[in-house]
C-alpha atoms as a PDB file:
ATOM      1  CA  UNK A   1      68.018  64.771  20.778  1.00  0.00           C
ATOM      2  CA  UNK A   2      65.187  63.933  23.346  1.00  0.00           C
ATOM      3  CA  UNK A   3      62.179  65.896  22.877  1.00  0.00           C
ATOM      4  CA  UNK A   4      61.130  66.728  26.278  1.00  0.00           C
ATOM      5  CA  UNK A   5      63.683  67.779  28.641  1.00  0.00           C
ATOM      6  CA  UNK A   6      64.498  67.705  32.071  1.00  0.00           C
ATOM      7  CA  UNK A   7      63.098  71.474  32.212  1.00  0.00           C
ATOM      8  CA  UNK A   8      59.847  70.060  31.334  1.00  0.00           C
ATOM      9  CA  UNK A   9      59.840  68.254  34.181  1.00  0.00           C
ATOM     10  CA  UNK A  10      61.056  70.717  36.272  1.00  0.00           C
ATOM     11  CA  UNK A  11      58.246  73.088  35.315  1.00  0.00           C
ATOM     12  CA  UNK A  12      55.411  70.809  36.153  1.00  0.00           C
ATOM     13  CA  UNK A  13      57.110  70.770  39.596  1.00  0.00           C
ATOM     14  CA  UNK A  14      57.196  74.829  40.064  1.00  0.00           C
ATOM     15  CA  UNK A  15      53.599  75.221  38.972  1.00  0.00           C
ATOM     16  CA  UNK A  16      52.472  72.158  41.255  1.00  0.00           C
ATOM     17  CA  UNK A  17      54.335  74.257  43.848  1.00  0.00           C
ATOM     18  CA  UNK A  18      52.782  78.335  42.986  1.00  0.00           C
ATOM     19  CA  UNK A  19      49.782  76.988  41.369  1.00  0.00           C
ATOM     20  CA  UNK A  20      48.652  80.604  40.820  1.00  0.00           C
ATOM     21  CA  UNK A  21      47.939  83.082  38.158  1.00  0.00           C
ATOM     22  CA  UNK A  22      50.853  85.397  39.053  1.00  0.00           C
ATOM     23  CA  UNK A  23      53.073  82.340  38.836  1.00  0.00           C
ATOM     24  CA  UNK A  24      52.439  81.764  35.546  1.00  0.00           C
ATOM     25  CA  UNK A  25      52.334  85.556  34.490  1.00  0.00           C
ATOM     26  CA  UNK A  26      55.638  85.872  35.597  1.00  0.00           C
ATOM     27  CA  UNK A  27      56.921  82.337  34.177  1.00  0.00           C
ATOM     28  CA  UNK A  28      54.721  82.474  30.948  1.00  0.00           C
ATOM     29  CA  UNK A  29      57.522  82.200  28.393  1.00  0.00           C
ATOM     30  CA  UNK A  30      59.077  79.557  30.350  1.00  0.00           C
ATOM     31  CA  UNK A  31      55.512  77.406  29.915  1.00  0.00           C
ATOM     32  CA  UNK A  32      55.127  78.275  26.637  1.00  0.00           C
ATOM     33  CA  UNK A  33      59.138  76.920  25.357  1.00  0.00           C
ATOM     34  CA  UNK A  34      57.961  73.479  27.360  1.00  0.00           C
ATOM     35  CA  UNK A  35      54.103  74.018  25.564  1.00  0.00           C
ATOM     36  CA  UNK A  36      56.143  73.890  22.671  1.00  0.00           C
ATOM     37  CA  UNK A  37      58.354  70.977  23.229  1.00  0.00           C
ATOM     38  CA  UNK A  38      55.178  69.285  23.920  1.00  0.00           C
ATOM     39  CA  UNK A  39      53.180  69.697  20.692  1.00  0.00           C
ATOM     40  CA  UNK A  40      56.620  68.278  18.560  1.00  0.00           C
ATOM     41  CA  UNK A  41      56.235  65.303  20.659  1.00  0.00           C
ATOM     42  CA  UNK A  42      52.329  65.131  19.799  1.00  0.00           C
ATOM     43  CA  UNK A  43      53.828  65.303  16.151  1.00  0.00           C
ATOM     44  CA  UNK A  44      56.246  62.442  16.423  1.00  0.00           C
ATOM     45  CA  UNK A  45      53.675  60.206  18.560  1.00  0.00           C
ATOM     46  CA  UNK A  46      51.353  60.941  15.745  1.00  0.00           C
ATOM     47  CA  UNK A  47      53.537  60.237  12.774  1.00  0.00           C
ATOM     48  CA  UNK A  48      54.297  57.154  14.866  1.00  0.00           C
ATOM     49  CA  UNK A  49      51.534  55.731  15.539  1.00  0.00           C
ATOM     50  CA  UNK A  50      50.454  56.137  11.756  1.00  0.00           C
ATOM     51  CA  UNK A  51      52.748  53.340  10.697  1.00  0.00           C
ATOM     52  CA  UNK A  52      50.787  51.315  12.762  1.00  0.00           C
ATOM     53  CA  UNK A  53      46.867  52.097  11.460  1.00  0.00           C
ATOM     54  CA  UNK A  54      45.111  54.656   9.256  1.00  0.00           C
ATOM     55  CA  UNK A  55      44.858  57.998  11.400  1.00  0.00           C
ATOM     56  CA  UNK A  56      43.499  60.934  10.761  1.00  0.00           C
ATOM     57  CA  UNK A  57      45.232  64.090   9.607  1.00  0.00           C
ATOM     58  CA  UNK A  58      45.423  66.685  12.774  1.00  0.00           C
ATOM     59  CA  UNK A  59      46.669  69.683  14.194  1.00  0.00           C
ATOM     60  CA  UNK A  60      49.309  68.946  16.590  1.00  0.00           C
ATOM     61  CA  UNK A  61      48.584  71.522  18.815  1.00  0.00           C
ATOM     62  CA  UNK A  62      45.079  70.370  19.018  1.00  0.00           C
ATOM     63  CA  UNK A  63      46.336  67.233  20.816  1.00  0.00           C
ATOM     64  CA  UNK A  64      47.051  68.933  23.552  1.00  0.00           C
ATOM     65  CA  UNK A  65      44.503  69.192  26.697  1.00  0.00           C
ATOM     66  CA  UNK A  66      44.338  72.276  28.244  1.00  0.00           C
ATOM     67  CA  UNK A  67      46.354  73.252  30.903  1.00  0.00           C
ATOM     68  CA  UNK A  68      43.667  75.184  32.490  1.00  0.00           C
ATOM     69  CA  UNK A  69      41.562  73.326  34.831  1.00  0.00           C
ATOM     70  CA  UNK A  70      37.553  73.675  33.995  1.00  0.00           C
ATOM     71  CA  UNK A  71      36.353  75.208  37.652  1.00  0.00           C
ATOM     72  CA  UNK A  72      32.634  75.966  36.621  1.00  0.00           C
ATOM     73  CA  UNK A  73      31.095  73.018  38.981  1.00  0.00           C
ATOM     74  CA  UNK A  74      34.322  72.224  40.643  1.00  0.00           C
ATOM     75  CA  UNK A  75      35.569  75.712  42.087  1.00  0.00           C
ATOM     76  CA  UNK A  76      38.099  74.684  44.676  1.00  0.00           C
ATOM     77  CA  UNK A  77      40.138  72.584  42.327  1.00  0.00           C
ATOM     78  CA  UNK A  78      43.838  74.485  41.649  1.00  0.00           C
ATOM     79  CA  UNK A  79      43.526  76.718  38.913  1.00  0.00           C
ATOM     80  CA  UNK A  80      45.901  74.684  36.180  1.00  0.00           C
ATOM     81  CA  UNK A  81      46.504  70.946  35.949  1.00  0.00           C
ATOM     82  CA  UNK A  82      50.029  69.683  37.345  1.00  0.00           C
ATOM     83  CA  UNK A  83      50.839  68.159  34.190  1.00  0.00           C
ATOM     84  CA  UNK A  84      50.395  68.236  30.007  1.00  0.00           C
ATOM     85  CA  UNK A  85      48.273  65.884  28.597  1.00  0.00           C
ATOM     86  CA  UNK A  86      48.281  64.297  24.756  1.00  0.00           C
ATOM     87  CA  UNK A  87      44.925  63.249  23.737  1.00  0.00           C
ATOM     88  CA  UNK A  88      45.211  61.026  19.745  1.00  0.00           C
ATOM     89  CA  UNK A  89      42.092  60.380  17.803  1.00  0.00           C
ATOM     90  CA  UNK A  90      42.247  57.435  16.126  1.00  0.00           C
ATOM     91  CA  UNK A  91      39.374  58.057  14.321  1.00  0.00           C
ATOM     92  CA  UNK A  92      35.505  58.553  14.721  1.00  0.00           C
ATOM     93  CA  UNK A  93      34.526  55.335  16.901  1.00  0.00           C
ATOM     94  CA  UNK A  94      37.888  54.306  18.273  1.00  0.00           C
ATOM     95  CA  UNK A  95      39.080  54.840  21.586  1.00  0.00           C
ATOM     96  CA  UNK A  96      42.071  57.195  21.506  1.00  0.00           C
ATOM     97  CA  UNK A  97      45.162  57.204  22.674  1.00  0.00           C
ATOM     98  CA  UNK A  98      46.667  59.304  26.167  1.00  0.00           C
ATOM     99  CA  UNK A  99      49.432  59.902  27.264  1.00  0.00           C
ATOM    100  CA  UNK A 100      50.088  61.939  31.143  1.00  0.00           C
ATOM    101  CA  UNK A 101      53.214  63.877  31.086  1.00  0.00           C
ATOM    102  CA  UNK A 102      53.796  64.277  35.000  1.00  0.00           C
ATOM    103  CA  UNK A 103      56.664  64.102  37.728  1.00  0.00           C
ATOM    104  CA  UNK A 104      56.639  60.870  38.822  1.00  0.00           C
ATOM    105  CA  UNK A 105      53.500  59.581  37.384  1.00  0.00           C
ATOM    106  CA  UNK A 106      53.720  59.423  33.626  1.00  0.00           C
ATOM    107  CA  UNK A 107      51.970  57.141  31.157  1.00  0.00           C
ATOM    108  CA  UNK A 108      50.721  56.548  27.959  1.00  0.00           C
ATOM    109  CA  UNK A 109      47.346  55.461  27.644  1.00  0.00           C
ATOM    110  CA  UNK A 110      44.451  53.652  25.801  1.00  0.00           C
ATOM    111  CA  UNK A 111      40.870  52.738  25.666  1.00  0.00           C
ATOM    112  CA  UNK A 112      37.610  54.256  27.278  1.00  0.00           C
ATOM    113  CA  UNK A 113      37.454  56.012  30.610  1.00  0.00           C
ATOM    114  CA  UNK A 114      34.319  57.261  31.950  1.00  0.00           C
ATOM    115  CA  UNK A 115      32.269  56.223  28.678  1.00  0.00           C
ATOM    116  CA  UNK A 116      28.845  56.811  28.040  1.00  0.00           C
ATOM    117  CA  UNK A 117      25.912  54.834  29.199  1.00  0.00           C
ATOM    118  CA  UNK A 118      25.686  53.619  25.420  1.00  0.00           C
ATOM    119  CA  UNK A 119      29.388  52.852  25.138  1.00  0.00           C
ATOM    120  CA  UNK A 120      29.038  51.005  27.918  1.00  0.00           C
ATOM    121  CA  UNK A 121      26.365  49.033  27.308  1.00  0.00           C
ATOM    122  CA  UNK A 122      28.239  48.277  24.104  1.00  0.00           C
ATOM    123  CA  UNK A 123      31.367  47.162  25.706  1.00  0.00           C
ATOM    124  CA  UNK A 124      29.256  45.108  28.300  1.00  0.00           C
ATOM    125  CA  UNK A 125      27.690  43.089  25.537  1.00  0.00           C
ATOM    126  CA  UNK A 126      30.765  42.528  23.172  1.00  0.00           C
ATOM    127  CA  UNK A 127      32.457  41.169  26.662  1.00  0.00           C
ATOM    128  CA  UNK A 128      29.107  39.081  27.031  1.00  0.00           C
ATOM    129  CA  UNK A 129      28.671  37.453  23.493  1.00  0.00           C
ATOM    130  CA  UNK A 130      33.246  37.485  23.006  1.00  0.00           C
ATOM    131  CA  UNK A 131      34.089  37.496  26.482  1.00  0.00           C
ATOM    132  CA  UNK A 132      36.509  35.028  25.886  1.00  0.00           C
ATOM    133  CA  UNK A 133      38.374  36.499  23.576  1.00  0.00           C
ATOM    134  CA  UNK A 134      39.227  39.688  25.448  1.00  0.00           C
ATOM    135  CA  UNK A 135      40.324  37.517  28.646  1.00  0.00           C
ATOM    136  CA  UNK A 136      42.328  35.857  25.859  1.00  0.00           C
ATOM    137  CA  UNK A 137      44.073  39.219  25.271  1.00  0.00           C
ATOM    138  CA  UNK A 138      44.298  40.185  28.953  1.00  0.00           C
ATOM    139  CA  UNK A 139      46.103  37.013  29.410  1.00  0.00           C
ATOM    140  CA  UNK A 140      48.896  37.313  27.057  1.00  0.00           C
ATOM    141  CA  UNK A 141      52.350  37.746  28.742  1.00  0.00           C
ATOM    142  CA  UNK A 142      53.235  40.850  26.574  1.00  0.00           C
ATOM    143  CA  UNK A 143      49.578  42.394  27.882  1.00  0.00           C
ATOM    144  CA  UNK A 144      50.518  41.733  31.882  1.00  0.00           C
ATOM    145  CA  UNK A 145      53.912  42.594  31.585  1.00  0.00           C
ATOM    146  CA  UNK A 146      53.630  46.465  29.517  1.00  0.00           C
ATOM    147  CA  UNK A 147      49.786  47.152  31.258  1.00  0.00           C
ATOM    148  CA  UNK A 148      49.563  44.916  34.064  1.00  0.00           C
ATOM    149  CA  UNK A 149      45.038  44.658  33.503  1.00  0.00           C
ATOM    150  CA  UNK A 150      42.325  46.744  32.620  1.00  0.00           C
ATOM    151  CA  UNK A 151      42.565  49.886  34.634  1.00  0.00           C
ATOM    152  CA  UNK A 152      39.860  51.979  36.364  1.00  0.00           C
ATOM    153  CA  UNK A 153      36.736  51.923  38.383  1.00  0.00           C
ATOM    154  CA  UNK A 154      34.459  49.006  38.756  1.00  0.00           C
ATOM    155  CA  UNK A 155      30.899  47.706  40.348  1.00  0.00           C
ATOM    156  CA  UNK A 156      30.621  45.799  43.320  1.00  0.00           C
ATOM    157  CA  UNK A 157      28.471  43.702  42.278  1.00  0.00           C
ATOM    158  CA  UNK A 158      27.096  42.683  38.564  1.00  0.00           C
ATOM    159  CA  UNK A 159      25.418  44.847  36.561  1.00  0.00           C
ATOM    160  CA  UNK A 160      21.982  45.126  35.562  1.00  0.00           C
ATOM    161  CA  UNK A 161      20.688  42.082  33.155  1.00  0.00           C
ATOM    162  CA  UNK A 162      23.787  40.231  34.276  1.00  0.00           C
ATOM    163  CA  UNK A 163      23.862  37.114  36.409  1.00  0.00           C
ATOM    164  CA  UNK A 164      26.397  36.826  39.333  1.00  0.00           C
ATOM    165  CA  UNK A 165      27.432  33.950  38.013  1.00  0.00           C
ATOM    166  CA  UNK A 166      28.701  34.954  34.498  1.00  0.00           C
ATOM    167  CA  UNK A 167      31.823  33.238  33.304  1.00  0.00           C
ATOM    168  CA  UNK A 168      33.056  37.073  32.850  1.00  0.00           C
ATOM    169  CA  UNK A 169      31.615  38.815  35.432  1.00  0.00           C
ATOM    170  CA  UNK A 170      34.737  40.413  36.492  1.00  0.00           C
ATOM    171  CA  UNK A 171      35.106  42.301  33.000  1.00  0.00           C
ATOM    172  CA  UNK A 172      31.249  42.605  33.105  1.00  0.00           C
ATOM    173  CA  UNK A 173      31.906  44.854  36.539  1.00  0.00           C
ATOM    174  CA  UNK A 174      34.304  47.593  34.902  1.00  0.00           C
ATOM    175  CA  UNK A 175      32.896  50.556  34.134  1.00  0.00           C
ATOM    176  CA  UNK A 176      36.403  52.358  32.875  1.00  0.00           C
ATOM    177  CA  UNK A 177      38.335  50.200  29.893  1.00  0.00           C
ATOM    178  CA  UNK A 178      41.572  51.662  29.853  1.00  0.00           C
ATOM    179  CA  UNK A 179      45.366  50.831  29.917  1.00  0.00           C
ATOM    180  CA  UNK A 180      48.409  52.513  30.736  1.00  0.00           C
ATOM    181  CA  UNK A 181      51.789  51.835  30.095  1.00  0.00           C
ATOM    182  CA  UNK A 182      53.987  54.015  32.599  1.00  0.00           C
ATOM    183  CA  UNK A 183      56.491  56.180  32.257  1.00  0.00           C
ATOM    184  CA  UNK A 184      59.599  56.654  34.196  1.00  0.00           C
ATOM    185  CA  UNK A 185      61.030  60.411  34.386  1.00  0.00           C
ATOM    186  CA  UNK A 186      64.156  59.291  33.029  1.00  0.00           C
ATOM    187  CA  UNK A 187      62.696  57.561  29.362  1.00  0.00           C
ATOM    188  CA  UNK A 188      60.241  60.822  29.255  1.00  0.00           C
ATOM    189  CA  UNK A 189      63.678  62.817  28.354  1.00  0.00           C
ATOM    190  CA  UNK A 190      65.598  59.947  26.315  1.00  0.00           C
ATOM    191  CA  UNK A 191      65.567  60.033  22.420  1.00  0.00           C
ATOM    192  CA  UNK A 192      63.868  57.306  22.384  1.00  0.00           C
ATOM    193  CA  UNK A 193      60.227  58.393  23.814  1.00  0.00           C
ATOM    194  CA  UNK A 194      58.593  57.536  20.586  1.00  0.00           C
ATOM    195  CA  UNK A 195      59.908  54.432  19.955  1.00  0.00           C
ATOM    196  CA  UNK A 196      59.055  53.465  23.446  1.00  0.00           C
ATOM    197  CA  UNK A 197      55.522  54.633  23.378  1.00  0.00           C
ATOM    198  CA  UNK A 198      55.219  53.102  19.510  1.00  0.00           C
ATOM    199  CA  UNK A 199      56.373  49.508  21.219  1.00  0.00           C
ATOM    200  CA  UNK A 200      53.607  49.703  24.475  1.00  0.00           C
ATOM    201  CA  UNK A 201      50.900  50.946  21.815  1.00  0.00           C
ATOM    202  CA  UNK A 202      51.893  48.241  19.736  1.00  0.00           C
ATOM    203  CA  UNK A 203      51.299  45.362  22.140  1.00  0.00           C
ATOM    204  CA  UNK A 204      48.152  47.164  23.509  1.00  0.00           C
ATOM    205  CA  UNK A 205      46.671  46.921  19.913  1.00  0.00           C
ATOM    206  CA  UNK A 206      44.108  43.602  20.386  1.00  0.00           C
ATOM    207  CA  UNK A 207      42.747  45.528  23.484  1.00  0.00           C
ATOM    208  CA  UNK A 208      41.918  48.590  21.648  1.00  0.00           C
ATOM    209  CA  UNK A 209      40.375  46.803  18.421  1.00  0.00           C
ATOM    210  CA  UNK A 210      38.079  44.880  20.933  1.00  0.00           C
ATOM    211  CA  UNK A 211      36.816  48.418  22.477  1.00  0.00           C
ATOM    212  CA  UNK A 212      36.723  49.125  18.684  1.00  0.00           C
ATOM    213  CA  UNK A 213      34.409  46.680  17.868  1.00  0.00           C
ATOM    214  CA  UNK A 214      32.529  47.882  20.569  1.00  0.00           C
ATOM    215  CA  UNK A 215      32.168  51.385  19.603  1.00  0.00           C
ATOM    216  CA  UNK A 216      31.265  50.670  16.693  1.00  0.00           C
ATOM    217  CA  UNK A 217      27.913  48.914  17.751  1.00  0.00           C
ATOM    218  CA  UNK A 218      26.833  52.055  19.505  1.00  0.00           C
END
């Protein structure tokens, strides 16, 4: 039996629609069966993905991202998120693993987004010194065809202490390192999810040891 259900779906669609507090009063044990049916996934994707490398032991539940959006310094965003989010450690200094559980926009995701002016830095000079190696794992047919590229924002031009002219500049330029493997709403509800999510993870794995070995400079 799939884990998520069409009723997951379907309730990401209502509260995208009453976004409210009296919505979600009135529809609370409806979010929390679908809450529910999204920490067992976390569980499976975790179990999963521990056949592939050493993880650490964690609370399912504390996978999840809150549903609540954080309003302190952006006030006229809608009070909850329109979707459920799974966020993996992998460890302390690995980038984790994400995946968006969302009408019409799911994925499951890797890497660094938004890192930190160290971690950046870091990944800036790993592409410098083994640039050629990551463009080596960009390249691979199995890496374009699940991920398409690296994902997220970028400079315009090259960085600071960079030349224009680098052989990599166009890695050099990203300042997000993620990818994401989407997620139609129909194999969100099939039984095989976790498989599916174990098999994009699994050819995403070369990518993620390189921001690795980047962390772990930092």
């Amino acid at each position: 039996m799939a884990l998520l259900q069409p009723s997951t779906l379907e309730f990401l669609k209502e509260l995208a629609a009453h976004n409210s507090k009296e919505w979600m009063d009135e529809n609370r044990k409806w979010y929390q069966e679908e809450r529910e049916r999204v920490i067992d996934l976390a569980k499976n994707l975790h179990d999963a993905f521990a056949t592939l490398e050493t993880m650490p032991l964690v609370d399912p539940k504390k996978s999840l991202v809150r549903i609540n959006n954080n309003r302190r310094f952006q006030p006229d965003k809608p009070l909850y998120k329109n979707n459920f989010g799974i966020m993996i450690n992998r460890g302390e200094g690995n980038c984790g693993y994400f995946i968006n559980i969302e009408p019409g926009a799911s994925f499951a995701g890797a890497g660094v987004y938004h890192p930190e002016k160290e971690q950046l830095a870091a990944i800036r000079h790993l592409v410098d010194t083994r640039g050629a190696e990551l463009q080596k794992i960009v390249d691979q047919a199995d890496f374009k065809k699940y991920f398409g590229e690296i994902h997220g924002a970028e400079l315009k031009t090259a960085p600071r202490d960079y030349p224009k002219d680098h052989p990599f500049i166009h890695l050099l330029r990203k300042k997000d390192f993620t990818i994401m493997y989407a997620l139609s709403d129909e194999t969100l509800c099939s039984k095989n999810l976790v498989k599916t999510i174990k098999g994009a993870y699994q050819k995403g794995m070369p990518f993620m040891h390189f921001i690795d070995d980047a962390l772990k400079l930092v």
